[in-house]
Protein backbone atom coordinates (compact mmCIF):
# COMPACT_ATOMS: atom_id res chain seq x y z
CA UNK A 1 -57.56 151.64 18.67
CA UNK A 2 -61.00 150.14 20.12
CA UNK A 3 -60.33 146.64 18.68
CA UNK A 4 -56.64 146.71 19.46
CA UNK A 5 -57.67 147.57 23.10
CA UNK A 6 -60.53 145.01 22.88
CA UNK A 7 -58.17 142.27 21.35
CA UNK A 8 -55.25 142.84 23.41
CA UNK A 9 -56.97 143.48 26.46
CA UNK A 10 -58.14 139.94 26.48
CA UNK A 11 -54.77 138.47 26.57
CA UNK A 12 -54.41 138.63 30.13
CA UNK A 13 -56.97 136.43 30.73
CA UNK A 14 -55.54 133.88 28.09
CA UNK A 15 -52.18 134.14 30.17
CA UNK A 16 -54.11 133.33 33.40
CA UNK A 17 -56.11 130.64 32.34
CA UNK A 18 -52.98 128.42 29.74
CA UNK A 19 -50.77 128.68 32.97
CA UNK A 20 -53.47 127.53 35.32
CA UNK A 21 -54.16 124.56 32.87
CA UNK A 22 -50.69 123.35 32.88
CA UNK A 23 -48.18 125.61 30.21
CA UNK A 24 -44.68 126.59 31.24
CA UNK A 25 -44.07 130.63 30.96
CA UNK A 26 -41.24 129.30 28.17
CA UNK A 27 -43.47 127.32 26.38
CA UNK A 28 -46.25 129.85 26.44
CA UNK A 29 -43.95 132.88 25.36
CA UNK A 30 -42.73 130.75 22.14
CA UNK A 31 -46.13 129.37 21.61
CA UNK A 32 -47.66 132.60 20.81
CA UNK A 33 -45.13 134.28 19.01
CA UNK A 34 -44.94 131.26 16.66
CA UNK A 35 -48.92 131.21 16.10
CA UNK A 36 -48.48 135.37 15.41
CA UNK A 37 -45.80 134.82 13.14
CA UNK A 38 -47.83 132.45 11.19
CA UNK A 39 -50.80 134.89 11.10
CA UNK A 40 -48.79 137.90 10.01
CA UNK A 41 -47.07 135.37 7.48
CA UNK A 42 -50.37 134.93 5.68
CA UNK A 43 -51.63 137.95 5.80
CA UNK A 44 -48.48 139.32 4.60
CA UNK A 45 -48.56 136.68 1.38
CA UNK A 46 -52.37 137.44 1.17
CA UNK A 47 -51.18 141.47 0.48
CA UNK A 48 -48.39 140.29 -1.58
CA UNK A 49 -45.74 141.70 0.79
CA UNK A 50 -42.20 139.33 0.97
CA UNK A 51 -40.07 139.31 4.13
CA UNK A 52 -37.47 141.84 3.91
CA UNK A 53 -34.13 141.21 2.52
CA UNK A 54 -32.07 144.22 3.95
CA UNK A 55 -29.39 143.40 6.79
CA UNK A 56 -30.02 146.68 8.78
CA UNK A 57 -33.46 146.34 8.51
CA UNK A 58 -33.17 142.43 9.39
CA UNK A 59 -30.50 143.89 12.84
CA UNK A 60 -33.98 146.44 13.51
CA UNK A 61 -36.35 143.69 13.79
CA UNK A 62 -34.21 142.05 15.92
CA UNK A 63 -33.77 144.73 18.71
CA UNK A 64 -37.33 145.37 18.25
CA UNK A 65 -38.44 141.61 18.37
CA UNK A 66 -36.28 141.54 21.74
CA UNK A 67 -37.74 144.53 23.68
CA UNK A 68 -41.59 144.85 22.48
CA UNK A 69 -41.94 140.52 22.44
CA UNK A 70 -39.74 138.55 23.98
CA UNK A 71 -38.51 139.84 27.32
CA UNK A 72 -42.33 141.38 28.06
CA UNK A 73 -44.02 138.28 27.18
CA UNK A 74 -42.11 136.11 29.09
CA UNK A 75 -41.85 138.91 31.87
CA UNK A 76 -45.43 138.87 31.82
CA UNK A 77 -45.74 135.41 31.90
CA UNK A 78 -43.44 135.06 34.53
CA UNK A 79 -45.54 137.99 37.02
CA UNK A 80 -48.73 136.60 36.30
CA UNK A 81 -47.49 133.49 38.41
CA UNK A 82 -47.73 135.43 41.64
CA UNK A 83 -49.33 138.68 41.04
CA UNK A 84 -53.47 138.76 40.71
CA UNK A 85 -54.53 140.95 37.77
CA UNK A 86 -55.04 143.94 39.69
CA UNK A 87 -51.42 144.62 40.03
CA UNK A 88 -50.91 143.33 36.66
CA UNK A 89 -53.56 146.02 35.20
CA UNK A 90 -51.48 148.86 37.20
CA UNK A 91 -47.86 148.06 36.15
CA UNK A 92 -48.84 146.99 32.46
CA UNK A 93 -50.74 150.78 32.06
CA UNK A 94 -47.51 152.32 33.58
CA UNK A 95 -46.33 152.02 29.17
CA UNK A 96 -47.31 155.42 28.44
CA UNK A 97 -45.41 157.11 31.11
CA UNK A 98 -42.20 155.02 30.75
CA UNK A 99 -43.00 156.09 27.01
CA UNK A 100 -43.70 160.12 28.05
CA UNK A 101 -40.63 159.89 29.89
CA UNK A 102 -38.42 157.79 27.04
CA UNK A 103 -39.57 160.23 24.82
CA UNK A 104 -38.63 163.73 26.60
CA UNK A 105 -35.34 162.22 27.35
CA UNK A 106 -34.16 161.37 23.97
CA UNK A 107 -36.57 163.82 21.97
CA UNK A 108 -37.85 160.94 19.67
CA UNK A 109 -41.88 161.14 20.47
CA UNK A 110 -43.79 164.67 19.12
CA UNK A 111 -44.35 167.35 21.08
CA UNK A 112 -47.67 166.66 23.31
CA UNK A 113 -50.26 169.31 23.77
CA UNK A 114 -50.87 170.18 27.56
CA UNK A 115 -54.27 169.02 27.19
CA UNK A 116 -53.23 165.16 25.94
CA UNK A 117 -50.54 165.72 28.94
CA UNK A 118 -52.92 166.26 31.28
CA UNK A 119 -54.78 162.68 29.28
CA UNK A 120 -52.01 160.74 29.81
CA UNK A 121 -52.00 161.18 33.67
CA UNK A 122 -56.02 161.49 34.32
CA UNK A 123 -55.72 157.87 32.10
CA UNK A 124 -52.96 156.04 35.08
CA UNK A 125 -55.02 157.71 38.07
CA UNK A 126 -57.89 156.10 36.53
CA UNK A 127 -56.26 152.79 36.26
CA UNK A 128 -55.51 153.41 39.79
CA UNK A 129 -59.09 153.77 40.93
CA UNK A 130 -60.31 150.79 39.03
CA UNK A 131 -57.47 148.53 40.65
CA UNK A 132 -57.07 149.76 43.75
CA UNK A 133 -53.77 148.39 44.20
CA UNK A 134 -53.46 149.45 47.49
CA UNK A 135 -56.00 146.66 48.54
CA UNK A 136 -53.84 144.17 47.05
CA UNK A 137 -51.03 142.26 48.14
CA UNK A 138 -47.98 141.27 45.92
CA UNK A 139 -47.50 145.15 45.10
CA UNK A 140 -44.01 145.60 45.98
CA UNK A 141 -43.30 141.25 45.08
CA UNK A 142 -40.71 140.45 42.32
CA UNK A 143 -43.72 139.48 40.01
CA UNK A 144 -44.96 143.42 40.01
CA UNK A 145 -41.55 144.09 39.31
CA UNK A 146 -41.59 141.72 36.45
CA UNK A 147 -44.95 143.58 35.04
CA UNK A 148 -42.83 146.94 35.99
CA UNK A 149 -40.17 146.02 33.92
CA UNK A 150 -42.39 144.32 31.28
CA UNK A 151 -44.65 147.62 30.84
CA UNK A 152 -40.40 149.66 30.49
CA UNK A 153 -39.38 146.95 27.81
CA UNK A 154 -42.55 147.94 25.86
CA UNK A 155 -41.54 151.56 25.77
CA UNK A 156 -38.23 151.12 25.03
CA UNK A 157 -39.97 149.25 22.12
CA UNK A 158 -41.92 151.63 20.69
CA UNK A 159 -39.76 154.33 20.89
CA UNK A 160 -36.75 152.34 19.01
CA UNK A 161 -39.65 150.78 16.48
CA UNK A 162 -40.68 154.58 16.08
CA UNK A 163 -37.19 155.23 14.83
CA UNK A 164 -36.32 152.42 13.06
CA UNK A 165 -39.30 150.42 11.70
CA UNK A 166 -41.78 152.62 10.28
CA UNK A 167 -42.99 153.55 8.07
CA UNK A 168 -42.14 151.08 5.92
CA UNK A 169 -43.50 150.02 2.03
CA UNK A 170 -44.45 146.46 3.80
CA UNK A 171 -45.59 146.47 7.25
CA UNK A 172 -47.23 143.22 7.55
CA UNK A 173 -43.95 141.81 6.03
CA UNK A 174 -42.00 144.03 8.85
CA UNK A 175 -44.25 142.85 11.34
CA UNK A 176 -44.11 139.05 10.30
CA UNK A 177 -40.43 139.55 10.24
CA UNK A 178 -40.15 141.03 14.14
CA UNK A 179 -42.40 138.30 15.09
CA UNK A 180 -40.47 135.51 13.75
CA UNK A 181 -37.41 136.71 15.63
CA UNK A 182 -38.87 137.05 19.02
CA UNK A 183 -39.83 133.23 18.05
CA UNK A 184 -35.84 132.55 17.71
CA UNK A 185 -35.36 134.62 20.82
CA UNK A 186 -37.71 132.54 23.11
CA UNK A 187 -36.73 129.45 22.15
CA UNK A 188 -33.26 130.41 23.56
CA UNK A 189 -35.20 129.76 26.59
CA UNK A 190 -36.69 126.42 26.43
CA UNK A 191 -33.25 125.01 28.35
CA UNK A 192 -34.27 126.21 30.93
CA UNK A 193 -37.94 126.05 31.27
CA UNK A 194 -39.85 123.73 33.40
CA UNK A 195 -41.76 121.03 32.37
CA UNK A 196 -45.79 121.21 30.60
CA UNK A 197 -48.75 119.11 31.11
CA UNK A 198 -50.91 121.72 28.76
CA UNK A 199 -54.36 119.89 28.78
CA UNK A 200 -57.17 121.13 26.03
CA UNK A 201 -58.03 124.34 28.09
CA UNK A 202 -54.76 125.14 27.63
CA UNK A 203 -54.39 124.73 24.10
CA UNK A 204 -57.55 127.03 23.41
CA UNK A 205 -56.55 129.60 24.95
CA UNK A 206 -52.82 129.78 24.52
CA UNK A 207 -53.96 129.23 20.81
CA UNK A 208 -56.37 132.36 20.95
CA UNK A 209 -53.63 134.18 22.91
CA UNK A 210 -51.40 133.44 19.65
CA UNK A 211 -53.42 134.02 16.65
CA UNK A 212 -55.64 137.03 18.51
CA UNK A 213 -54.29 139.09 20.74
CA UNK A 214 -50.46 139.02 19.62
CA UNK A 215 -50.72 138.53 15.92
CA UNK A 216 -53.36 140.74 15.16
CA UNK A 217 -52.42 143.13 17.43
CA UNK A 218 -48.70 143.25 17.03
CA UNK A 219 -49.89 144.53 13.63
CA UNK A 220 -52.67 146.93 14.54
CA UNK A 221 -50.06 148.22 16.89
CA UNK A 222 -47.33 148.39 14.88
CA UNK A 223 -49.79 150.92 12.63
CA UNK A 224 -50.64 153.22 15.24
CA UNK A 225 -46.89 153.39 16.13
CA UNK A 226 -46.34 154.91 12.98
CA UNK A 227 -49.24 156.87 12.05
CA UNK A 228 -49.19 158.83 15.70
CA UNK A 229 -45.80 158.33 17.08
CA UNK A 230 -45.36 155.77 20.93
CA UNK A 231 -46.31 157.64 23.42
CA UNK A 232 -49.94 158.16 21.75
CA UNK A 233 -49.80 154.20 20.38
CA UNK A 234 -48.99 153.01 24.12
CA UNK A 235 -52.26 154.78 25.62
CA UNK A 236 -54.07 151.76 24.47
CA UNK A 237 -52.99 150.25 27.52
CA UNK A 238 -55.24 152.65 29.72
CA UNK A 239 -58.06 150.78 28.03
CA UNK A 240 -56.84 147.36 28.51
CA UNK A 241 -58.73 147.51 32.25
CA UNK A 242 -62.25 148.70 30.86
CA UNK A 243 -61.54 145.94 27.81
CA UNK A 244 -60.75 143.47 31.31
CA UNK A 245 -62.78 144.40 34.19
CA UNK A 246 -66.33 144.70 30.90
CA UNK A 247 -65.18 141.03 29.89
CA UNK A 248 -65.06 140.04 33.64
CA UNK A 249 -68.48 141.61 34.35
CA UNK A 250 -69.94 139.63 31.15
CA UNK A 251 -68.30 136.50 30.79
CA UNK A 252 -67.25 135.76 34.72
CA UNK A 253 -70.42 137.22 36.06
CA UNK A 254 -68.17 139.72 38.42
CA UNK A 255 -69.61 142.65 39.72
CA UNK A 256 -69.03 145.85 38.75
CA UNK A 257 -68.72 148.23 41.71
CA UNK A 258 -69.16 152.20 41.65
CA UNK A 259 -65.41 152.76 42.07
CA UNK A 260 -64.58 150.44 39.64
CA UNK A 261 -66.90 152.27 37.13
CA UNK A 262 -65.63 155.48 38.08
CA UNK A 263 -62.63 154.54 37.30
CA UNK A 264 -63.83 153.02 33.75
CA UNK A 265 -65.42 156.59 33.20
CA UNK A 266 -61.90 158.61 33.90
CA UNK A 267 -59.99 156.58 31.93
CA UNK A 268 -62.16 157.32 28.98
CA UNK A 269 -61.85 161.12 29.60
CA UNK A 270 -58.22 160.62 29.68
CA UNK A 271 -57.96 158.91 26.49
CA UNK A 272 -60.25 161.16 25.15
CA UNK A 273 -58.11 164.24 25.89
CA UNK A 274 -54.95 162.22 24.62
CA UNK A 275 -57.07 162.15 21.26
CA UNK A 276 -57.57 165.58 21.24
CA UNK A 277 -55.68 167.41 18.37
CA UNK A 278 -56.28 171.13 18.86
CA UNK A 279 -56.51 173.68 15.64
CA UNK A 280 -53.62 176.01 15.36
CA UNK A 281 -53.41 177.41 11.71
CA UNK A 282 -53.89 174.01 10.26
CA UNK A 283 -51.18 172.47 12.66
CA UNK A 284 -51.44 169.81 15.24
CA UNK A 285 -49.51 170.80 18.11
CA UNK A 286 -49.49 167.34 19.69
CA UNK A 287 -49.63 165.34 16.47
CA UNK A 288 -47.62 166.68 13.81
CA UNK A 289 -48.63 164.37 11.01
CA UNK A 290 -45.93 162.64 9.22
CA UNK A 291 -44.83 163.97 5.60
CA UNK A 292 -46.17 161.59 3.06
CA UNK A 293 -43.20 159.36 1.11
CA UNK A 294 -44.35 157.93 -2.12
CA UNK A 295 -45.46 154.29 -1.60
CA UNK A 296 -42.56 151.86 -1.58
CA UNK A 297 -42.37 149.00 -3.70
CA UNK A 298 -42.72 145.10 -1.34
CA UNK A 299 -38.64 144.02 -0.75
CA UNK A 300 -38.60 140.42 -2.36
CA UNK A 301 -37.45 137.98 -0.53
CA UNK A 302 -33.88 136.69 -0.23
């Protein structure tokens, strides 16, 4: 979870900095979905794992690949034009309440203990005290709504990839797979998508964007989806503003104000107590673990 949040949380800033050097939201979307899919590809040769051959599971990966990578990349993408990262930072850690709420409505996500509940919500007010938003403009702008409905697509996500996608014998193969569709799915796009003048800046960091913080952690995430069910996966986001604010602080030389580490402090508390898994006769009441299958053979490939 710490080096998903650490990888991940990075991203933003790799968003920031390829558009400000001259990449197209279009072109940046497709960019790093084709530099995950070629990570997850060799990993996924490296562990002897083939893509999968199965048309329903092939139809899965493409909902999936739709909802949890295309539309919120290039929603975020597309926010990140006009919105400053504060606002980004709020609406993208809204995911585990869209998730909460996905998951009480359709009864897919494990019952949650009070006390990880009471996480879940002490983990967005903290995310609210680091950000502020209500010092920043652009909060009620279509690009928060963008981030809104970017932070909605990825609980749809997990909740669907919950159902559908794991466990399976071959997840890097599974994850390669979803990848590589949300690369057919944003180059739908490119139509329509303004010109790019990337210069090397751009490169770098679209490249990092690609390889780190969407192909390693499409797969880290895909693992805590199924070992602990969405709504616990999509916490990581309340750690995505310590991961950005601590880079900012070290790399940017930005200061690091008492509300701001107050902030950092209850959002750690509320992850915390969504990590909690209380003892009742050997039970978990928020985590019911999953019952073991035997291991699945790799599907070969077509």
């Amino acid at each position: 979870m710490a080096t998903l949040a650490l990888l991940w949380g990075s991203g933003f800033l790799w968003i920031k900095v390829a558009l400000d050097h001259g990449l197209s939201p279009a072109h940046l979307t497709l960019t790093r979905c084709a530099l995950g899919t070629a990570v997850l590809l060799l990993l996924a040769r490296g562990a002897h794992q083939r893509l999968p051959r199965s048309r329903a599971l092939w139809l899965h990966v493409t909902v999936a690949a739709l909802f949890c990578n295309a539309i919120p990349f290039a929603l975020f993408a597309l926010g990140e034009q006009t919105v400053d990262s504060g606002i980004a930072g709020v609406m993208n850690a809204t995911t585990p309440l869209w998730s909460l709420l996905l998951g009480a409505v359709l009864g897919t996500d494990r019952a949650l203990h009070p006390l990880r509940l009471t996480g879940l919500f002490l983990g967005f007010a903290g995310v609210l005290l680091i950000f502020a938003p209500w010092q920043h403009d652009g909060l009620t702008s279509w690009g928060a709504g963008a981030l809104l409905a970017a932070a909605a697509s990825y609980a749809i996500a997990f909740t669907y990839m919950a159902r559908h996608l794991t466990p399976r014998g071959a997840p890097l193969a599974v994850s390669a797979a979803q990848l590589l569709m949300a690369t057919a799915w944003t180059t739908l796009a490119l139509p329509a998508a303004a010109p790019t003048h990337p210069d090397g800046t751009a490169l770098l960091a679209v490249t990092v964007l690609g390889v780190f913080s969407t192909g390693l952690t499409f797969y880290l995430n895909y693992r805590m989806i199924a070992e602990e069910g969405p709504t616990s996966a999509a916490t990581v986001g309340y750690l995505l503003p310590v991961v950005s604010v601590t880079l900012g602080a070290l790399v940017l030389n930005e200061t690091l104000g008492a509300r701001t580490l107050a902030g950092m402090a209850v959002v750690l508390a509320g992850v915390a107590a969504t990590r909690t898994r209380p003892r009742t006769e050997g039970a978990v009441p928020g985590l019911r673990p999953r019952r073991t299958a035997p291991p699945r053979r790799p599907e070969p490939a077509e």
